[in-house]
C-alpha atoms as a PDB file:
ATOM      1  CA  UNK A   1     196.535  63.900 197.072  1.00  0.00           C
ATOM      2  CA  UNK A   2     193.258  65.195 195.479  1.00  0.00           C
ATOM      3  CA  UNK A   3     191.991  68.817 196.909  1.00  0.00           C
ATOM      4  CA  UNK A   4     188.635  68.646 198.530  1.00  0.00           C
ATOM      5  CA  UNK A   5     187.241  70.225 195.929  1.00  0.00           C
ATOM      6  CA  UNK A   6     188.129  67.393 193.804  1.00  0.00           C
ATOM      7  CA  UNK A   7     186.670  65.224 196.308  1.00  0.00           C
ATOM      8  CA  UNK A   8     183.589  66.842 196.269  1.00  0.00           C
ATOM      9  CA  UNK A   9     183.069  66.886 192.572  1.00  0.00           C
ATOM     10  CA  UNK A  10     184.075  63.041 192.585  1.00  0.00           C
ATOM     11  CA  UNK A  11     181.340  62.428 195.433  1.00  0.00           C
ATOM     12  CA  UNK A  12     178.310  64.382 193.679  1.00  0.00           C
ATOM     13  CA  UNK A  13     179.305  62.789 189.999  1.00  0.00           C
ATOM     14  CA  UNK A  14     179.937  59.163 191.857  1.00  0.00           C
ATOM     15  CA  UNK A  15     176.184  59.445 193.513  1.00  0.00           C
ATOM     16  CA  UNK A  16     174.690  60.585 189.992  1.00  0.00           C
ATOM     17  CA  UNK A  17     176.266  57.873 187.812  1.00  0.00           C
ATOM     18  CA  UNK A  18     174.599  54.999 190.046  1.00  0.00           C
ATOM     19  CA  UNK A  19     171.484  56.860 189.963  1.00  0.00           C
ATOM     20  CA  UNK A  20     171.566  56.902 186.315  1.00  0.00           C
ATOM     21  CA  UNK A  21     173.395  53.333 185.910  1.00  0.00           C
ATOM     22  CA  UNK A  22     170.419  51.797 188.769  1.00  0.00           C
ATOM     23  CA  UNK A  23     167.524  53.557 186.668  1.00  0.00           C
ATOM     24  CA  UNK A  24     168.281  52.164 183.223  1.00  0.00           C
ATOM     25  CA  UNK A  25     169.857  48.860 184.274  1.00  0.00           C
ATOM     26  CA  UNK A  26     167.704  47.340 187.360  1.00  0.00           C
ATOM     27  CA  UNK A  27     165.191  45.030 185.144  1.00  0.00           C
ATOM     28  CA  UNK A  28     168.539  43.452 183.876  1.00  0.00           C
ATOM     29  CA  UNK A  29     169.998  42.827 187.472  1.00  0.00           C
ATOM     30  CA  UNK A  30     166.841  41.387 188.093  1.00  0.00           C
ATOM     31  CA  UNK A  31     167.313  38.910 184.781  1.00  0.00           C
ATOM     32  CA  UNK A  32     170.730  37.945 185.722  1.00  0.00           C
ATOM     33  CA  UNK A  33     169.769  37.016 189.792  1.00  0.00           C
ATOM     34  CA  UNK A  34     166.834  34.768 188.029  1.00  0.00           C
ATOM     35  CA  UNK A  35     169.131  32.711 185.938  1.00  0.00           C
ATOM     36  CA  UNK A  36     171.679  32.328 188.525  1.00  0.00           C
ATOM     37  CA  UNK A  37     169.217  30.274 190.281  1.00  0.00           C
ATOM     38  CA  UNK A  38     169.991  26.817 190.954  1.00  0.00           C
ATOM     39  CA  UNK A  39     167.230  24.753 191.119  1.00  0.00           C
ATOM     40  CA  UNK A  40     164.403  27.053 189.282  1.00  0.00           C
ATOM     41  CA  UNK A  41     161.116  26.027 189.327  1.00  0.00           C
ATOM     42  CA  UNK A  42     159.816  24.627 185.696  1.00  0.00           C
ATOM     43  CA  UNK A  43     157.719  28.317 185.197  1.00  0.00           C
ATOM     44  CA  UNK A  44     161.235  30.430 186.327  1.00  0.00           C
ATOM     45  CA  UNK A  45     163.406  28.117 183.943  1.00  0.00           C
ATOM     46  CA  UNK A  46     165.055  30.709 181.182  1.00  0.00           C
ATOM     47  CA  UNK A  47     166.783  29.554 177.638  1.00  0.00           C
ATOM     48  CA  UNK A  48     167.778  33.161 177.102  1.00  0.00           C
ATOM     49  CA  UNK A  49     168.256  36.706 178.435  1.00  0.00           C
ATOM     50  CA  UNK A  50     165.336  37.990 175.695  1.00  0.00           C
ATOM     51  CA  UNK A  51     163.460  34.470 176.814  1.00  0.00           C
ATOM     52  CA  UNK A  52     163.856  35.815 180.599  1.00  0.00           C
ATOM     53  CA  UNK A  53     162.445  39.320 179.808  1.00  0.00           C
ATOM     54  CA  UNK A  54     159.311  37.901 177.934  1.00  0.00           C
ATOM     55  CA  UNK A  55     158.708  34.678 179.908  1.00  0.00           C
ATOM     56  CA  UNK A  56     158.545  37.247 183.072  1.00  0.00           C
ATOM     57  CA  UNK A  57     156.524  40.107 181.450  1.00  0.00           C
ATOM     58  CA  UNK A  58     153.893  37.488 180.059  1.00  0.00           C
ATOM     59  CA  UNK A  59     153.788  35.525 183.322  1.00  0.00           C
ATOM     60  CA  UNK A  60     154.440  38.436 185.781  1.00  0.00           C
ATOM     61  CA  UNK A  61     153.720  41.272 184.320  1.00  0.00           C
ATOM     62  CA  UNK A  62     156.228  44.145 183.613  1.00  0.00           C
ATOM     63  CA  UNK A  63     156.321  46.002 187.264  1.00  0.00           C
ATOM     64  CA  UNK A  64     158.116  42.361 188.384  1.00  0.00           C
ATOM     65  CA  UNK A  65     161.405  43.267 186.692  1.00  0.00           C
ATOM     66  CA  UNK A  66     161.177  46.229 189.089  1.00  0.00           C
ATOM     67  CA  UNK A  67     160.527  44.724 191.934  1.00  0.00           C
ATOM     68  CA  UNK A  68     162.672  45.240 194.976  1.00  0.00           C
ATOM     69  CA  UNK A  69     164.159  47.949 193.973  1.00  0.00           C
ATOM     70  CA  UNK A  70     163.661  50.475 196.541  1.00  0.00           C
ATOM     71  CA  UNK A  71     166.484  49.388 198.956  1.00  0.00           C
ATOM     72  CA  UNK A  72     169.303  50.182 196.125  1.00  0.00           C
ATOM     73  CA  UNK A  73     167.583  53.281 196.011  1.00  0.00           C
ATOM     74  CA  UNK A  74     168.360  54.357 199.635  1.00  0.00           C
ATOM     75  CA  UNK A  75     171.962  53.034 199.230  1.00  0.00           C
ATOM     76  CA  UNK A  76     173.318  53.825 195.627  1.00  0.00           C
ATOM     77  CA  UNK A  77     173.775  57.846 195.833  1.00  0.00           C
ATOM     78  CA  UNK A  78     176.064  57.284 199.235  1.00  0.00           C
ATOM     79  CA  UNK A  79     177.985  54.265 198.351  1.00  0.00           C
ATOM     80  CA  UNK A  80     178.821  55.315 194.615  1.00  0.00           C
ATOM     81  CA  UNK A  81     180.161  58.476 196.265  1.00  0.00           C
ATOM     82  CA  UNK A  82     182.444  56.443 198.395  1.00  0.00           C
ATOM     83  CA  UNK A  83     183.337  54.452 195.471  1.00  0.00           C
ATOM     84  CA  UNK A  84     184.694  57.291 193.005  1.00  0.00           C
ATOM     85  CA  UNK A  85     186.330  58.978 195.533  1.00  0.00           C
ATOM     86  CA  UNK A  86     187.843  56.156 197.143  1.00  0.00           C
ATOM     87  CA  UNK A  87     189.181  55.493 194.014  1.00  0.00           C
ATOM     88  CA  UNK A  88     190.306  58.496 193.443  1.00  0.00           C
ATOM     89  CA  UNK A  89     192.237  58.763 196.555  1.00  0.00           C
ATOM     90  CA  UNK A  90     194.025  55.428 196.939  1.00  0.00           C
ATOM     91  CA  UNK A  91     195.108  55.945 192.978  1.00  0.00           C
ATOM     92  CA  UNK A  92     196.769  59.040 193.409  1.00  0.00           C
ATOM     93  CA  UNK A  93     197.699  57.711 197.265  1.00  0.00           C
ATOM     94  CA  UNK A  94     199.568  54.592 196.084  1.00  0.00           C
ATOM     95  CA  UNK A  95     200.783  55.994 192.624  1.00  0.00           C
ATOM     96  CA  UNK A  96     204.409  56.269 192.463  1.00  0.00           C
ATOM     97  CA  UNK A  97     204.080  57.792 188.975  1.00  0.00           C
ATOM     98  CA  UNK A  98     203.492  61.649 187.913  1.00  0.00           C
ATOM     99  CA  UNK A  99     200.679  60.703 185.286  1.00  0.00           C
ATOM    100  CA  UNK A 100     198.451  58.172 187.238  1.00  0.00           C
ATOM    101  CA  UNK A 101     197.018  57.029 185.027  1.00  0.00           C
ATOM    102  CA  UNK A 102     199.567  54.856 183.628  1.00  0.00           C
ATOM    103  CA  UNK A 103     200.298  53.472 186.698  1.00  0.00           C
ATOM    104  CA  UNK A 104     198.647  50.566 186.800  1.00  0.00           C
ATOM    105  CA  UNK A 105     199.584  48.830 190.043  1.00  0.00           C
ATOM    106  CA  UNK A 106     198.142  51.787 191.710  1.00  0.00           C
ATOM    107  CA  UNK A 107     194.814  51.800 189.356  1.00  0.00           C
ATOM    108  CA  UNK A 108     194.489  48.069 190.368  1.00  0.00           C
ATOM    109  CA  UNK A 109     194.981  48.059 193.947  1.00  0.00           C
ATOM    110  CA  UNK A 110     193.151  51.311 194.436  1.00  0.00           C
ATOM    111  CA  UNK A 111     189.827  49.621 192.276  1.00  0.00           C
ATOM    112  CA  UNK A 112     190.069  46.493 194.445  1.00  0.00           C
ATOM    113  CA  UNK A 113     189.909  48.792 197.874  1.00  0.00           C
ATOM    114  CA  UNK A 114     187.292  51.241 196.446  1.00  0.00           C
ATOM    115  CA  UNK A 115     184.899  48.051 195.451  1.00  0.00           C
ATOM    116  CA  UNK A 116     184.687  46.864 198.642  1.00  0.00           C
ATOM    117  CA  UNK A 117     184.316  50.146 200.659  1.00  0.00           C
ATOM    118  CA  UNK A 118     181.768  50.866 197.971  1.00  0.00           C
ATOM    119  CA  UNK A 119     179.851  46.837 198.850  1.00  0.00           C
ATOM    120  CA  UNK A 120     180.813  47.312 202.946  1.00  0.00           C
ATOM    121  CA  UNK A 121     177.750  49.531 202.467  1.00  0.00           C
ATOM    122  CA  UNK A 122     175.416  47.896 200.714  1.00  0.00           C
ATOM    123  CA  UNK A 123     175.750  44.630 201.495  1.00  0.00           C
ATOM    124  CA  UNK A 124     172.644  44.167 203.214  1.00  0.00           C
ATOM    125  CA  UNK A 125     170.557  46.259 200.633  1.00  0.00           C
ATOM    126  CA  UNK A 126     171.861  43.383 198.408  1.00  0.00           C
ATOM    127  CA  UNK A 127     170.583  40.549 200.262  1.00  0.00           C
ATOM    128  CA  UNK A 128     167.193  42.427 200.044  1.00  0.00           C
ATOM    129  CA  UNK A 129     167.310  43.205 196.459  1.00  0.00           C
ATOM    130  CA  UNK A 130     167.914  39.474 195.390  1.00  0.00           C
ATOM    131  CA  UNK A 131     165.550  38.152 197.627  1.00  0.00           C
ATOM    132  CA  UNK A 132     162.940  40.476 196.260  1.00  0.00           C
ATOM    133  CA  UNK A 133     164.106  39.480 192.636  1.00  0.00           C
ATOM    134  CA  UNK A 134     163.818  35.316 193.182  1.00  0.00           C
ATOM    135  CA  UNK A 135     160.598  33.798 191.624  1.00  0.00           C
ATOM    136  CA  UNK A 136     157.774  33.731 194.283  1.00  0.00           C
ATOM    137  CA  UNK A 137     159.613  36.008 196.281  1.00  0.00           C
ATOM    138  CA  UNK A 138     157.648  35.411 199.873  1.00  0.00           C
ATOM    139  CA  UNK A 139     158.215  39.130 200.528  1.00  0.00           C
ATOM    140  CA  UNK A 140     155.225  41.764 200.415  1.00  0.00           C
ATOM    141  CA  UNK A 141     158.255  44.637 200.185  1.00  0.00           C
ATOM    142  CA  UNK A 142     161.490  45.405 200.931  1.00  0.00           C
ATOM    143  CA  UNK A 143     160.828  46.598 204.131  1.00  0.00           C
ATOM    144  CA  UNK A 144     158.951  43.430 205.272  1.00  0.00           C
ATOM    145  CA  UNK A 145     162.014  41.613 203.845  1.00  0.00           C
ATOM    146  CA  UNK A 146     164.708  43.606 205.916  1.00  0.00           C
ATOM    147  CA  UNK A 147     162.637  42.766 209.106  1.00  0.00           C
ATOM    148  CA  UNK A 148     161.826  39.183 208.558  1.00  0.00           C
ATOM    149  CA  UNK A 149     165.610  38.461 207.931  1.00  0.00           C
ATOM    150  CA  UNK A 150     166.835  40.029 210.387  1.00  0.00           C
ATOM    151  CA  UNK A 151     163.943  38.185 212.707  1.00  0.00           C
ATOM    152  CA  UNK A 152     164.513  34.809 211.400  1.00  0.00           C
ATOM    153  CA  UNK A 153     167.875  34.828 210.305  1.00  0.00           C
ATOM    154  CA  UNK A 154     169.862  37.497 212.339  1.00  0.00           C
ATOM    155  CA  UNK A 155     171.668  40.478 211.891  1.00  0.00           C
ATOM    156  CA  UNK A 156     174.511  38.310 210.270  1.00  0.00           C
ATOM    157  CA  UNK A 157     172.304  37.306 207.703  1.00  0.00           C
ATOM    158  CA  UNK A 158     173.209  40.938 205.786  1.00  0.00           C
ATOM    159  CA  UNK A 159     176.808  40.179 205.873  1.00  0.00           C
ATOM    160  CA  UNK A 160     177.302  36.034 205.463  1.00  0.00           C
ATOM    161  CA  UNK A 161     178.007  36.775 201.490  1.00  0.00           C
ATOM    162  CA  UNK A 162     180.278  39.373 202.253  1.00  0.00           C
ATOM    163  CA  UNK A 163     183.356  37.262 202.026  1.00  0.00           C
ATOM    164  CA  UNK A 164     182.062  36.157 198.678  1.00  0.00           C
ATOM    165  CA  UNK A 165     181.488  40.037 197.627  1.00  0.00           C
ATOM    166  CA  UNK A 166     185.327  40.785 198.345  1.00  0.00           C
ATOM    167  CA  UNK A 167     186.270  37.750 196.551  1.00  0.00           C
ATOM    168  CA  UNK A 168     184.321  38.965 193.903  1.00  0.00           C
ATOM    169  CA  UNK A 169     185.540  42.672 194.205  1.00  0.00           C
ATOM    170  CA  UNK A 170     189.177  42.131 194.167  1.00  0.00           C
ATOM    171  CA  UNK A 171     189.460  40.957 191.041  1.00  0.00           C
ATOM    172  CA  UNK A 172     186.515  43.082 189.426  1.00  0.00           C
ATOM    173  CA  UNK A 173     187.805  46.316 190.934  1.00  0.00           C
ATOM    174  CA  UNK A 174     191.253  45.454 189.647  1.00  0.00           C
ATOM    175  CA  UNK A 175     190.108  44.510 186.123  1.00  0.00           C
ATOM    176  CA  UNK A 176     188.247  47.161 185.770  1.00  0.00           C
ATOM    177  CA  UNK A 177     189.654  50.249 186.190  1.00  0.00           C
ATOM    178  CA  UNK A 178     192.903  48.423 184.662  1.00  0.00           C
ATOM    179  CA  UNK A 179     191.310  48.011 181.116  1.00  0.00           C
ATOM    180  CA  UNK A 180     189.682  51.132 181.143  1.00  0.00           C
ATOM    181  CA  UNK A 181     193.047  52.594 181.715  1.00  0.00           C
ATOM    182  CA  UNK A 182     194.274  50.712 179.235  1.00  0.00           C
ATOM    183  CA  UNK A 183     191.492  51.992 176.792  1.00  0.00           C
ATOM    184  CA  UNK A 184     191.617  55.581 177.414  1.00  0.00           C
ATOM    185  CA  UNK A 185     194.941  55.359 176.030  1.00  0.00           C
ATOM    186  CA  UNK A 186     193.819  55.049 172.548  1.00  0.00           C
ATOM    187  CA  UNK A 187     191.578  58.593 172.390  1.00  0.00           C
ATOM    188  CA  UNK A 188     192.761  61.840 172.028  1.00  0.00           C
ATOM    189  CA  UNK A 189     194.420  63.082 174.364  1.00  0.00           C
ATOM    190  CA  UNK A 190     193.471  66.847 173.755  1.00  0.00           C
ATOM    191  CA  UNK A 191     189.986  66.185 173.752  1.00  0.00           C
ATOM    192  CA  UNK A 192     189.215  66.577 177.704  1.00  0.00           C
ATOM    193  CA  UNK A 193     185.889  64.888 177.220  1.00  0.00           C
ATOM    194  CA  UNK A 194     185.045  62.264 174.668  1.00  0.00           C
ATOM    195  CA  UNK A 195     181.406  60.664 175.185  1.00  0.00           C
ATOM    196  CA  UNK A 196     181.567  57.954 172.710  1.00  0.00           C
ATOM    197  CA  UNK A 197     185.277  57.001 174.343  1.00  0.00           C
ATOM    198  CA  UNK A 198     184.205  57.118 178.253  1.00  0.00           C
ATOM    199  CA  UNK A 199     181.256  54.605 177.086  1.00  0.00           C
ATOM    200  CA  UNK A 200     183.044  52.427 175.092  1.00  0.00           C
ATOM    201  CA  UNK A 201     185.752  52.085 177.028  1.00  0.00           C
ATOM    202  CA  UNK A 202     183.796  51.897 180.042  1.00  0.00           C
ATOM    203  CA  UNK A 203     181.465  49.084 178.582  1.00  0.00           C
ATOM    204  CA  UNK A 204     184.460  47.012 177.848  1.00  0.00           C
ATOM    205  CA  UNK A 205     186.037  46.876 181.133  1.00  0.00           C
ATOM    206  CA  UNK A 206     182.076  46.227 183.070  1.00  0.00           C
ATOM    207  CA  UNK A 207     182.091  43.225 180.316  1.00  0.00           C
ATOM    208  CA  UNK A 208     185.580  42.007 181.291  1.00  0.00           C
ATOM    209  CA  UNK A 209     185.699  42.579 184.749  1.00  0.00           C
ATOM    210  CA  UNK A 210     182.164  40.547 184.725  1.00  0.00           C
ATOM    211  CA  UNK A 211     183.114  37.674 182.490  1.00  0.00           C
ATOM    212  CA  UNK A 212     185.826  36.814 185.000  1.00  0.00           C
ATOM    213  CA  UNK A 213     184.019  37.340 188.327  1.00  0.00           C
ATOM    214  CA  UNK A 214     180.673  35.683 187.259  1.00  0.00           C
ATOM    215  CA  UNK A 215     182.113  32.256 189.007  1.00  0.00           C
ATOM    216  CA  UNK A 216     182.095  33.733 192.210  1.00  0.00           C
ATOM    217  CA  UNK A 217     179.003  35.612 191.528  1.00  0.00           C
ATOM    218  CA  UNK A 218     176.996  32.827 190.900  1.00  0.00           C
ATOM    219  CA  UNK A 219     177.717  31.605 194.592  1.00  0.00           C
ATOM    220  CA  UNK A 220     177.239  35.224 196.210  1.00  0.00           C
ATOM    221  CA  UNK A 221     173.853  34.857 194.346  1.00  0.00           C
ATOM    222  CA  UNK A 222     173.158  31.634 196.336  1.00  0.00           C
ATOM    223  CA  UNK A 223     174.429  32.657 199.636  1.00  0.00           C
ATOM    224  CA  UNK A 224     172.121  36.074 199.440  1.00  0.00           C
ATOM    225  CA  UNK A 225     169.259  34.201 198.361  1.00  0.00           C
ATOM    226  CA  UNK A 226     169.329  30.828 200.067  1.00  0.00           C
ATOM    227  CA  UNK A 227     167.094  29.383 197.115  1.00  0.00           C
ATOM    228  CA  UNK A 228     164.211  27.039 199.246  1.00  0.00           C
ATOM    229  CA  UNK A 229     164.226  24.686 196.469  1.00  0.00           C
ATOM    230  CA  UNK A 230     167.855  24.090 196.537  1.00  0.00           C
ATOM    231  CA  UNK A 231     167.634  24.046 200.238  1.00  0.00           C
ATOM    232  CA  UNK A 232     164.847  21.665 200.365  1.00  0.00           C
ATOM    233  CA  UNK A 233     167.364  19.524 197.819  1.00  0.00           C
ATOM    234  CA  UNK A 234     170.274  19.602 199.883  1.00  0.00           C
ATOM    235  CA  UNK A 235     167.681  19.005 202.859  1.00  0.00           C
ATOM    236  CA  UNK A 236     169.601  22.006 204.553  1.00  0.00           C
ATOM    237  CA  UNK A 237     168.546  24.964 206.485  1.00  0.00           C
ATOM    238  CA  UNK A 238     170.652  27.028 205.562  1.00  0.00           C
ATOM    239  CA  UNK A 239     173.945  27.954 202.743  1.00  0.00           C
ATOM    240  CA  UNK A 240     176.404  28.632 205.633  1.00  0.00           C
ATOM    241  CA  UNK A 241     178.950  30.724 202.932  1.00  0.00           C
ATOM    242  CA  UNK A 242     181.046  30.911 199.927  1.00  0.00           C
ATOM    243  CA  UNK A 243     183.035  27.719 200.849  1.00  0.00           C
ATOM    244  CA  UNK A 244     179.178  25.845 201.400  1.00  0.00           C
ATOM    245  CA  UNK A 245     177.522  27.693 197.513  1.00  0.00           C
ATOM    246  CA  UNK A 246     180.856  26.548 195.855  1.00  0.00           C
ATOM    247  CA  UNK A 247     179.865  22.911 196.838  1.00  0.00           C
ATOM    248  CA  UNK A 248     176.359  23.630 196.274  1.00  0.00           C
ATOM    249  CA  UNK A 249     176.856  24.843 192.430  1.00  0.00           C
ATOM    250  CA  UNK A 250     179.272  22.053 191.796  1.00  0.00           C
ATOM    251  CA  UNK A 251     177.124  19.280 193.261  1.00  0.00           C
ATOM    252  CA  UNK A 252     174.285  20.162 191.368  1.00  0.00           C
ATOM    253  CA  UNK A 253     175.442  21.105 188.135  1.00  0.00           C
ATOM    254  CA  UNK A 254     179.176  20.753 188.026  1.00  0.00           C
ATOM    255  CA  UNK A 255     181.338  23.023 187.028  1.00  0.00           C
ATOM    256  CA  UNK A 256     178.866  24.579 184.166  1.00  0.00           C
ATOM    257  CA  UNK A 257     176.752  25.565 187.183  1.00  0.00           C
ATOM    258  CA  UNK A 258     179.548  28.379 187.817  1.00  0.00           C
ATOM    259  CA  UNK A 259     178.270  29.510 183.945  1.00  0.00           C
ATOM    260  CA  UNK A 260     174.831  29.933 185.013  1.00  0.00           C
ATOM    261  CA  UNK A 261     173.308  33.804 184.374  1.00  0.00           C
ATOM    262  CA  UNK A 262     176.655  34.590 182.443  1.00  0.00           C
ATOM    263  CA  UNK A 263     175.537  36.319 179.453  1.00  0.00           C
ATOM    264  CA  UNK A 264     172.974  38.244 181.077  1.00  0.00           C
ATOM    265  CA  UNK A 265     176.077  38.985 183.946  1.00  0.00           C
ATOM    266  CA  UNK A 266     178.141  40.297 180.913  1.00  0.00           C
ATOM    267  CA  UNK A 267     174.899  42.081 178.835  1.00  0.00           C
ATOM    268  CA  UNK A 268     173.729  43.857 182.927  1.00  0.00           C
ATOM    269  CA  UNK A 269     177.783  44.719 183.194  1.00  0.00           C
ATOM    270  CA  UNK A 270     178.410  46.004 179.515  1.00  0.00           C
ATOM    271  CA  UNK A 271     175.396  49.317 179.223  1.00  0.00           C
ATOM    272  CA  UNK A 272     176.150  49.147 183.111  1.00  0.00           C
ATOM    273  CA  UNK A 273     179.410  50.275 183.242  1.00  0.00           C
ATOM    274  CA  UNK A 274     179.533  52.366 179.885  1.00  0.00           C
ATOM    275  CA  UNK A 275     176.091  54.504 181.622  1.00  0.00           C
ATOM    276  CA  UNK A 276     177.724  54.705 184.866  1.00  0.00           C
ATOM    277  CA  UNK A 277     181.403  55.635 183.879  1.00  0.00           C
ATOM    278  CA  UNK A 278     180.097  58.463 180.614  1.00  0.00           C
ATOM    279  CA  UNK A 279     177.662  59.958 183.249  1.00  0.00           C
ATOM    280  CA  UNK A 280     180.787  60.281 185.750  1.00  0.00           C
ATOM    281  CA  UNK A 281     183.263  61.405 183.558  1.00  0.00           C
ATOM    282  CA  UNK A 282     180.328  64.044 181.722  1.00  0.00           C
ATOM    283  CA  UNK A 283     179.105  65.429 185.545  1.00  0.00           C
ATOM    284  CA  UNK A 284     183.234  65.826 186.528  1.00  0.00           C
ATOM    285  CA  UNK A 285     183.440  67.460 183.315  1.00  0.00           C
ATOM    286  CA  UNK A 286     180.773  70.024 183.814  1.00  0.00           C
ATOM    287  CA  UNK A 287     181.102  70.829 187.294  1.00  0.00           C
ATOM    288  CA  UNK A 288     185.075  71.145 186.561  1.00  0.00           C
ATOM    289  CA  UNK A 289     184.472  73.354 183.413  1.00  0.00           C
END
């Protein structure tokens, strides 16, 4: 089992790498929630990733691809601790193998579990977020949106796309931390810290893991949002869940409405991951040396 010192170092580099990966990659999250939408209006209706970031900085101005942002301020630093050092825990927990790191079970199973401890907490800080990112948004600020869900909606309301979340995090957790495994094995193993590796490495497993969970995103997206002009559509209230969005997204579009926001999914994911994972690996590197 990892000392607490180890811990500790896993926590403080964990909290910094979402700092960093939330700073650089927010106006992209924002991007991918807009074209996950299902029935945009005609002035929120993207060809493109680069047509999203110039159709909203002409139209909106530039602080829009900001906007909501506060709320995965609050949460990122605490969950991303719990994330690496989750991680780091149930790997060397479950491994049944000296070097870890080739076990691969355990680096599956333990990036599964440490996703969703990492989205138990901020699953309602990412009903907020989206809801503040939607064209329109009927929100003055976060704050105003945490208290007018919870009066309208419920304290429920946080948590209804949290089944979707785990479905999502299962697989991404395992995919990830599988490949990136799988990629570390190809640098040198005497250099203790290789920059160009942990990115690369780290981009390819965020674009992976992404490519295969964006399905199930798309109907998270829904569920968190609850998109008035689909709801108006359906002439529903409410999306009840994951079960209700998958119906949604197939009735509307078919299945290539399960495709909708994936290459901005996959181009958010890619930098994501490589910031997130380098600025770990670098901060465990210099703390430890």
């Amino acid at each position: 089992m990892p000392s607490s010192e180890d811990l500790k170092v896993n926590a403080i580099a964990g909290a910094i790498s979402g700092l960093v990966e939330l700073s650089f990659m927010y106006p992209m999250d924002l991007v991918k929630t807009r074209m996950q939408g299902i029935k945009p209006k005609s002035t929120a209706t993207y060809s493109s990733v680069l047509d999203s970031f110039k159709t909203i900085t002409r139209n909106e101005g530039v602080r829009r691809l900001y906007r909501g942002m506060p709320m995965p301020l609050v949460t990122v630093l605490p969950a991303n601790a719990v994330y690496f050092v989750s991680y780091d825990l149930f790997s060397k927990g479950l491994s049944v193998k000296e070097n870890v790191q080739r076990d691969y079970m355990a680096q599956g199973v333990a990036g599964s579990l440490a996703t969703i401890a990492r989205t138990t907490l901020i699953n309602p800080a990412e009903v907020v977020k989206q809801r503040m990112q939607m064209y329109k948004s009927p929100y003055r600020s976060s704050l105003h949106c945490l208290q007018t869900v919870f009066q309208k909606e419920g304290l429920w309301a946080f948590y209804r796309s949290y089944p979707a979340q785990v479905a999502i995090d299962i697989p991404f957790g395992a995919i990830y931390f599988v490949v990136y495994s799988l990629c570390q094995k190809m640098r040198d193993a005497n250099d203790p810290f290789n920059a160009v590796a942990h990115c690369v490495c780290g981009a390819v497993s965020g674009g992976a893991a992404a490519a295969v969970t964006a399905p199930i995103d798309v109907c998270r997206t829904l569920v968190n949002t609850q998109e008035s002009a689909t709801l108006v559509f359906l002439d529903k209230s409410r999306i009840k869940g994951l079960t209700h969005a998958f119906f949604v997204v197939y009735r509307v579009h078919g299945l290539k409405g399960f495709k909708r926001g994936l290459a901005a999914r996959i181009v958010y994911y890619m930098p994501s991951a490589g910031f997130s994972i380098l600025t770990y690996e670098f901060m465990k590197y210099s703390m430890v040396d």
